[in-house]
N, C-alpha and C. Protein backbone atom coordinates (compact mmCIF):
# COMPACT_ATOMS: atom_id res chain seq x y z
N UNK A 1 -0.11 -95.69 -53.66
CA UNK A 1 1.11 -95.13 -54.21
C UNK A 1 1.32 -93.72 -53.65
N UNK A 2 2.62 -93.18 -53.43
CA UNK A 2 2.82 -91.86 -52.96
C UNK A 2 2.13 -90.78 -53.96
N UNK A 3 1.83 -89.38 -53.63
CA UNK A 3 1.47 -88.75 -54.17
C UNK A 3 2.58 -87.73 -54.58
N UNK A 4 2.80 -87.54 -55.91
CA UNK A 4 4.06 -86.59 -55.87
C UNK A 4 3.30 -85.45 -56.50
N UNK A 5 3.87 -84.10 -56.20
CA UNK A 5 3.88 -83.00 -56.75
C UNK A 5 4.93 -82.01 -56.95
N UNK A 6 4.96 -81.01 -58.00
CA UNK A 6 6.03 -80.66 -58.48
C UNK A 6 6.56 -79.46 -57.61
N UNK A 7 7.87 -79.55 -57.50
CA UNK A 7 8.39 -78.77 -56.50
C UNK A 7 9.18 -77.42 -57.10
N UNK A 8 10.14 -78.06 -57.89
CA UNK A 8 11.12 -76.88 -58.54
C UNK A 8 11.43 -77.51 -59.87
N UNK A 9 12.31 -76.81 -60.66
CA UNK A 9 13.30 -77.00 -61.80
C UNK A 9 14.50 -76.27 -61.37
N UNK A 10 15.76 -76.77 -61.92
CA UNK A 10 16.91 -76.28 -61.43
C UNK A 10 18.07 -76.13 -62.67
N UNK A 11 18.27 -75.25 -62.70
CA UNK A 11 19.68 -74.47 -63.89
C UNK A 11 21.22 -74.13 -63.11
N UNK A 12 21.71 -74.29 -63.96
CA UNK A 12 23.26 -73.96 -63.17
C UNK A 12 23.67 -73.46 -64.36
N UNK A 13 24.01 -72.02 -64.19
CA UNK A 13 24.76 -71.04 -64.99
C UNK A 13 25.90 -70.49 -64.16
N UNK A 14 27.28 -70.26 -65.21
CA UNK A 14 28.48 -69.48 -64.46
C UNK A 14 28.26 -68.15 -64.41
N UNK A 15 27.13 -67.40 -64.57
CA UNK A 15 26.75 -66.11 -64.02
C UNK A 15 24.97 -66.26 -63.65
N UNK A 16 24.83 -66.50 -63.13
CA UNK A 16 23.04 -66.98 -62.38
C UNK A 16 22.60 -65.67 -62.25
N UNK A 17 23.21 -64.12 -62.30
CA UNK A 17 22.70 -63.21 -62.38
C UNK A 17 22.31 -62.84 -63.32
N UNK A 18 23.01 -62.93 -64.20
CA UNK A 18 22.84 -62.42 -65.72
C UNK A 18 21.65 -63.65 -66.59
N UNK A 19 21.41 -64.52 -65.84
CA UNK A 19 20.96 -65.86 -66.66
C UNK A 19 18.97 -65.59 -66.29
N UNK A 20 19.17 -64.90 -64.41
CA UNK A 20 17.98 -64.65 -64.24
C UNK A 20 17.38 -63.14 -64.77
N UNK A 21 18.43 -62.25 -65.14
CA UNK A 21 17.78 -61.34 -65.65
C UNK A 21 17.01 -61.46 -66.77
N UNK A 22 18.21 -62.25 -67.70
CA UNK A 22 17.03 -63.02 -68.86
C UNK A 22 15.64 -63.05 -68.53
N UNK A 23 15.39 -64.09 -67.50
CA UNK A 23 14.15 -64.84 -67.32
C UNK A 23 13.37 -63.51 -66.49
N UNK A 24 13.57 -62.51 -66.04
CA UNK A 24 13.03 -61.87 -65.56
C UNK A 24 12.67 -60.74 -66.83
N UNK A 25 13.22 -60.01 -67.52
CA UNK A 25 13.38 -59.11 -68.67
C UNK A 25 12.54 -59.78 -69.50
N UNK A 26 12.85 -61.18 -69.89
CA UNK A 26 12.29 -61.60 -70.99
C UNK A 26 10.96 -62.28 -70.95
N UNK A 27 11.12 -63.19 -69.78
CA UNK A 27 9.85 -64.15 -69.63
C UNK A 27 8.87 -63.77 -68.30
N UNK A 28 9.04 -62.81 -67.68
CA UNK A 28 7.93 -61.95 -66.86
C UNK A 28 8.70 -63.13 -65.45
N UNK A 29 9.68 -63.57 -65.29
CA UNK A 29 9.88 -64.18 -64.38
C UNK A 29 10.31 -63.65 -62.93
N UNK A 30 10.22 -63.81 -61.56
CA UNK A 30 10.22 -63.18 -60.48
C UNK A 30 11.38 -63.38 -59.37
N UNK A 31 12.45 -62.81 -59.14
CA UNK A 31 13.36 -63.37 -58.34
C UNK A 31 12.57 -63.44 -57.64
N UNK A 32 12.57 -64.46 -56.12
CA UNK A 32 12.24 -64.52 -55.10
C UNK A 32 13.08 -64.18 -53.59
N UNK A 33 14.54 -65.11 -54.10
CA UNK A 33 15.43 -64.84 -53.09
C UNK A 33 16.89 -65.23 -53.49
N UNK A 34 17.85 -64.70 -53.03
CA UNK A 34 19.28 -65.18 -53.50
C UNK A 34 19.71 -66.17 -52.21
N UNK A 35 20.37 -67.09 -52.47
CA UNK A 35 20.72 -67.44 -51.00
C UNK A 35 22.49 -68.47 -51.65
N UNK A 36 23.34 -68.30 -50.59
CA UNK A 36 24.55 -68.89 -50.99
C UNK A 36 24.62 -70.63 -50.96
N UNK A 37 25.04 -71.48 -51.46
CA UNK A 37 25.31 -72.73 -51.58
C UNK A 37 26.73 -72.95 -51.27
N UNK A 38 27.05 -72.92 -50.44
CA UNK A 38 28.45 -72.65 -50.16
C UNK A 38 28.77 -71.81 -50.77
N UNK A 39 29.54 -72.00 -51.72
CA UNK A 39 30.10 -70.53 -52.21
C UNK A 39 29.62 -70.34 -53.41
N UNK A 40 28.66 -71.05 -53.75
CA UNK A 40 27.65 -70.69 -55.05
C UNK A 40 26.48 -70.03 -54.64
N UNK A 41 26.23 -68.98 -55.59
CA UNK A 41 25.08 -68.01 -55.59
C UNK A 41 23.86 -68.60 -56.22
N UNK A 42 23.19 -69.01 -55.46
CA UNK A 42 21.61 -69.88 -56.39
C UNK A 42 20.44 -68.10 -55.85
N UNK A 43 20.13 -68.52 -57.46
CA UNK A 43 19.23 -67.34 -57.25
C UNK A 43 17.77 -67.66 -57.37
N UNK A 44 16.41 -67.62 -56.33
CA UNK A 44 15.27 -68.48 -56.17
C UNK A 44 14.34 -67.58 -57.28
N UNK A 45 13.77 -67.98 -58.09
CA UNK A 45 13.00 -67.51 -58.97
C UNK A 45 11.35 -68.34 -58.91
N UNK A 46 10.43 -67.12 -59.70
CA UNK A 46 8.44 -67.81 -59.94
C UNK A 46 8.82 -67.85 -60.89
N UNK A 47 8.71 -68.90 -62.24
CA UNK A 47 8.84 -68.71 -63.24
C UNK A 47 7.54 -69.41 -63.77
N UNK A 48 6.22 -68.51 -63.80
CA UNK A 48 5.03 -68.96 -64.67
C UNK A 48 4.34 -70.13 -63.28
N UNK A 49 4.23 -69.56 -62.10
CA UNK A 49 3.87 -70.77 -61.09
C UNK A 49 4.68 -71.09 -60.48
N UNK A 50 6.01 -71.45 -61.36
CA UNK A 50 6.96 -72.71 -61.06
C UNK A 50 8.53 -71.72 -60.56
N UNK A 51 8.65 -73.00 -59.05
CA UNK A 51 9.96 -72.25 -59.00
C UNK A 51 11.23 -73.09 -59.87
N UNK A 52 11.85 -71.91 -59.78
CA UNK A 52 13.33 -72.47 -60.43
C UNK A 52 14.32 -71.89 -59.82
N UNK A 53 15.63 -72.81 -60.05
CA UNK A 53 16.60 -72.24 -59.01
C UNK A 53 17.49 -72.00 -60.24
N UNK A 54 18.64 -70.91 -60.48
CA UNK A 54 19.26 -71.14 -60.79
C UNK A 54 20.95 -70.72 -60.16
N UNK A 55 21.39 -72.00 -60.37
CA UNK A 55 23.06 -71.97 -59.54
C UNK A 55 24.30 -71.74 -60.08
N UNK A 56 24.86 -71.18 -59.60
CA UNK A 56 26.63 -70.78 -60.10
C UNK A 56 27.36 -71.78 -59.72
N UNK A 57 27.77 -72.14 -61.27
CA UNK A 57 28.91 -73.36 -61.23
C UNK A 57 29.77 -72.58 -62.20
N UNK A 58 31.37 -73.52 -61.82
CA UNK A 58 32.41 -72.59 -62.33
C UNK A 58 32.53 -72.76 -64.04
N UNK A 59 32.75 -71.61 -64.43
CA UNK A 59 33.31 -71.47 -65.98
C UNK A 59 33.33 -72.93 -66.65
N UNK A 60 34.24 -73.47 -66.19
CA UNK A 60 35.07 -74.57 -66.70
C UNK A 60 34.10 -75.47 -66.81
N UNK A 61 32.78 -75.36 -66.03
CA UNK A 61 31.63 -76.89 -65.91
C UNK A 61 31.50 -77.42 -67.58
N UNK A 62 31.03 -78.53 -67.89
CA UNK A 62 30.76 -78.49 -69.82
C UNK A 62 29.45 -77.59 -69.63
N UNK A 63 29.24 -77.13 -70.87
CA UNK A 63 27.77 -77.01 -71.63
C UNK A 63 26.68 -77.37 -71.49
N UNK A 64 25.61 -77.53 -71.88
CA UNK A 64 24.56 -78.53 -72.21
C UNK A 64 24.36 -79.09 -73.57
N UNK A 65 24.43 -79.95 -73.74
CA UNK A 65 24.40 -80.35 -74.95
C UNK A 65 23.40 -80.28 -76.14
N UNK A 66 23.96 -80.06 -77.10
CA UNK A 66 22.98 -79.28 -78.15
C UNK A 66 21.89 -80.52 -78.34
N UNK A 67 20.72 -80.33 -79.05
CA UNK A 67 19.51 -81.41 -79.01
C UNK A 67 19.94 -81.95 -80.78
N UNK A 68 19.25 -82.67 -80.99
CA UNK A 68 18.84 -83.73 -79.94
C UNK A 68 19.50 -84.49 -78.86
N UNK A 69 19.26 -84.62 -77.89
CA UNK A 69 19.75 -85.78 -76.93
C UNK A 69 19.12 -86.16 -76.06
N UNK A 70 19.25 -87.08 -75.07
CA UNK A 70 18.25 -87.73 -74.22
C UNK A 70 18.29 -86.72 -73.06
N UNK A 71 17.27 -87.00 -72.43
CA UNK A 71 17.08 -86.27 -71.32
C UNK A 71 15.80 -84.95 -71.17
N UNK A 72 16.28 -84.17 -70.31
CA UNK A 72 15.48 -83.02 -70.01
C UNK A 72 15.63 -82.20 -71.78
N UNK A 73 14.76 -81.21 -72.34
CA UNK A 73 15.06 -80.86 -73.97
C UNK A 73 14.50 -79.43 -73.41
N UNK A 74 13.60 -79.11 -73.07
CA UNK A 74 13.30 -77.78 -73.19
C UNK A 74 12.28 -77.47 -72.08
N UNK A 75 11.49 -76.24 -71.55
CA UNK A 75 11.17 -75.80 -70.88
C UNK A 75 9.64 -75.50 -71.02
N UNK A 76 8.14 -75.65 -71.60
CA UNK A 76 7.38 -75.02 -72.18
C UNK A 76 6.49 -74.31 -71.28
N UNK A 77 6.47 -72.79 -72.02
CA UNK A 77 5.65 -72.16 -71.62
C UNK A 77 4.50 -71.55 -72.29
N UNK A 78 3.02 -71.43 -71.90
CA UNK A 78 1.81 -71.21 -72.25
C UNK A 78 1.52 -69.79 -72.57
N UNK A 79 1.53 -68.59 -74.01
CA UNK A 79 1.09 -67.65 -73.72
C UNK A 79 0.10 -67.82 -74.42
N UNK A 80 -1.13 -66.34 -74.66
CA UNK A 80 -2.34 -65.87 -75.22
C UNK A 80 -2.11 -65.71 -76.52
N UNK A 81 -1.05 -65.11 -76.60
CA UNK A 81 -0.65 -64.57 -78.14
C UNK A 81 0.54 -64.72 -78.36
N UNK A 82 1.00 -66.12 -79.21
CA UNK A 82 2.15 -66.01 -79.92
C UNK A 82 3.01 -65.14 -80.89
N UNK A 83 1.82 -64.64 -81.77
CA UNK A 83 2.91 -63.52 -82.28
C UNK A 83 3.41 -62.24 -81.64
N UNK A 84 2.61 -61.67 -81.02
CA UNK A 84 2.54 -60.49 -80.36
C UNK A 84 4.24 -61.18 -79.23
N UNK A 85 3.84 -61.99 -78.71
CA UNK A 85 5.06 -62.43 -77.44
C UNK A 85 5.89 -62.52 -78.33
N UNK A 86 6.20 -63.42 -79.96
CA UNK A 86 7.71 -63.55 -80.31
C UNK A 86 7.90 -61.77 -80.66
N UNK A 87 6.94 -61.30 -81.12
CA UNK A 87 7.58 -59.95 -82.09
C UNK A 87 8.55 -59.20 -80.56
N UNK A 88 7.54 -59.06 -79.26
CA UNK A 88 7.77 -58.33 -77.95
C UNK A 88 9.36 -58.56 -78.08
N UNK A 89 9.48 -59.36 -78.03
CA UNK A 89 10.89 -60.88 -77.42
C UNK A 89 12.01 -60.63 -78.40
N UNK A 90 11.38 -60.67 -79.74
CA UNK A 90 12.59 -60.12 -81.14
C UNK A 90 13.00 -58.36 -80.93
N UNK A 91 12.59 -57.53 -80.50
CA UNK A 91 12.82 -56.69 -79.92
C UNK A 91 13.45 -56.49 -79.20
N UNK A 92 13.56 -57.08 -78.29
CA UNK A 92 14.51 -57.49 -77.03
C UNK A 92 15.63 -58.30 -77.18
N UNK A 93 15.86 -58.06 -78.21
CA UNK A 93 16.66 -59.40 -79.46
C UNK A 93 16.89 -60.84 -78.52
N UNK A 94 15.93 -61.59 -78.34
CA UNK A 94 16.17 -62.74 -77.85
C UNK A 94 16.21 -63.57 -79.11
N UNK A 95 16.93 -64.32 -79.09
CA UNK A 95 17.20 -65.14 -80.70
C UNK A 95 16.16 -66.53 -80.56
N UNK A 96 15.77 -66.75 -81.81
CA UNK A 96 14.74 -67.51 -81.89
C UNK A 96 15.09 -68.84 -82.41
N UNK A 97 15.07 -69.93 -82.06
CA UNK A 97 15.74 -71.35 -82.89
C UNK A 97 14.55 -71.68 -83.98
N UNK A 98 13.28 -71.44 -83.47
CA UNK A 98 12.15 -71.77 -84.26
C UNK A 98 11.26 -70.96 -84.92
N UNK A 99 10.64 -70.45 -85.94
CA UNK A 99 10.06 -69.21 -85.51
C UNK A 99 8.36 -69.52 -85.62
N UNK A 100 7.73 -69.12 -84.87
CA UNK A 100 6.28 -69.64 -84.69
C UNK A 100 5.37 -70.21 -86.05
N UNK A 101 5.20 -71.49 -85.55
CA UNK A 101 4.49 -72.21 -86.60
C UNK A 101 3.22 -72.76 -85.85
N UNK A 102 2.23 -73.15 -86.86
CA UNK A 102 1.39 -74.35 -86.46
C UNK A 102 0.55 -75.45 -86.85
N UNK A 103 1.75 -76.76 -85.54
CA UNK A 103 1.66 -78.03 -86.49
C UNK A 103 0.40 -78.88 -86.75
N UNK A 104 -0.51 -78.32 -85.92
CA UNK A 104 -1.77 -78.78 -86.08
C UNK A 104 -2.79 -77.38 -85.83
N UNK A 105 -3.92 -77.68 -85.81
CA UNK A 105 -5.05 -76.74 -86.21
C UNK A 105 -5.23 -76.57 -84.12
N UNK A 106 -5.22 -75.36 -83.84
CA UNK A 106 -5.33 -74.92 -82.40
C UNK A 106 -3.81 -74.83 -81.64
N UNK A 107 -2.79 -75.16 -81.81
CA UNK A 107 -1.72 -75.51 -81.32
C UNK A 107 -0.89 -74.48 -82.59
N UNK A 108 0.18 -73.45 -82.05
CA UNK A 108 1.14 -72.52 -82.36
C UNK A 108 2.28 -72.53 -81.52
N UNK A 109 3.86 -72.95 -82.09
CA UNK A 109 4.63 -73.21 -81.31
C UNK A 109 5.58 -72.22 -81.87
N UNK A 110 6.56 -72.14 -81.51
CA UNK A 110 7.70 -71.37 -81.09
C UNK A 110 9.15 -71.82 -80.23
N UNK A 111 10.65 -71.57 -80.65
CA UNK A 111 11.16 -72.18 -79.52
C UNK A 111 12.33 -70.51 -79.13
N UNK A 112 12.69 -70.40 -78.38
CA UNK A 112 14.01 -69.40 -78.14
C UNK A 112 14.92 -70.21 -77.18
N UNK A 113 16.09 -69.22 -78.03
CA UNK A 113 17.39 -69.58 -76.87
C UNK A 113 17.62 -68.81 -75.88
N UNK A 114 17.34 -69.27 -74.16
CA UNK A 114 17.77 -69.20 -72.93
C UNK A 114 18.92 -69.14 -73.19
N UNK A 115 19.46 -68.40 -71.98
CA UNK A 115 21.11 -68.39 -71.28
C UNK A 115 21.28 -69.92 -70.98
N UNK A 116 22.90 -70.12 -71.03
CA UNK A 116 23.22 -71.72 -70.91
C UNK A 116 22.88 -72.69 -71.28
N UNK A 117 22.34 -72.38 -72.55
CA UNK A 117 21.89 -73.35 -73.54
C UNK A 117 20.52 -73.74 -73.37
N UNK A 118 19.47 -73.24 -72.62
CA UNK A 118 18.35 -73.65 -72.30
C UNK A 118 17.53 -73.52 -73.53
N UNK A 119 16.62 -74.17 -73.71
CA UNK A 119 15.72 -74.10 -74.94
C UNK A 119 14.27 -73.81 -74.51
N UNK A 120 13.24 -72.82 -74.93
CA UNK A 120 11.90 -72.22 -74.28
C UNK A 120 11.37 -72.87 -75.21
N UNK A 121 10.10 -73.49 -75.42
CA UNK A 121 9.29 -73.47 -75.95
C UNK A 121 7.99 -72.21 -75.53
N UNK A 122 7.42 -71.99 -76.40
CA UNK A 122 6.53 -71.07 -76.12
C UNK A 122 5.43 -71.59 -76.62
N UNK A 123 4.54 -71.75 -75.97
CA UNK A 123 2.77 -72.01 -76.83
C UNK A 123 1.86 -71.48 -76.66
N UNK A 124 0.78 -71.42 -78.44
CA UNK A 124 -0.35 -71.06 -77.61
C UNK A 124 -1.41 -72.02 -78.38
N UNK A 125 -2.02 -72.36 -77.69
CA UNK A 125 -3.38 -73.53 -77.49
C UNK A 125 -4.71 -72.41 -77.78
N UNK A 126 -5.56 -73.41 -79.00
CA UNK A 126 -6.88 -72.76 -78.88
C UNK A 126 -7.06 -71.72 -79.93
């Protein structure tokens, strides 16, 4: 069987600047490079390892649709210290959908709202 490995994740926001500052301000994330898509601005981001692109589509595109629904749901990322990261983050007034719980014994979750409807999970394990 082929061997696959993971390449990117990809966002389309009608301001990809303002969407990666988020991810840069908030989630320690790294532009890498801007580059045009025709006449869309995709901006190349490290986000935790992983690249992500995110692209300028016009105003008018729909939404993402609120959850539940099928498909892609949220994003998760691994920190050391959950409270310390939500309190950092509530400061920075990033708004929180969830606020850190935990549903089993070693496992502490968390969710925030991303630009363009994106949903973070945040965890910490252990």
């Amino acid at each position: 069987m082929t061997e696959f490995t993971f390449d990117h994740f990809h966002l389309r926001s009608p301001d990809p600047e303002a969407a990666a500052a988020f991810y840069v301000d908030c989630l320690g994330a790294e532009i890498r490079d801007r580059v045009m898509n025709g006449e869309a601005l995709r901006v190349v981001m490290n986000l935790g390892g992983v690249a992500m692109f995110i692209e300028q589509v016009p105003a008018s595109t729909p939404a993402a649709q609120a959850t539940p629904h099928q498909g892609l749901e949220h994003i998760g990322l691994k920190v050391t210290d959950l409270a310390a990261t939500a309190a950092a983050l509530k400061a920075k007034g990033v708004r929180f959908t969830m606020e850190p719980k935990s549903p089993k014994p070693g496992l502490s979750i968390a969710f925030l709202a991303a630009p363009d409807g994106v949903m973070v999970e945040l965890l910490q394990r252990g």
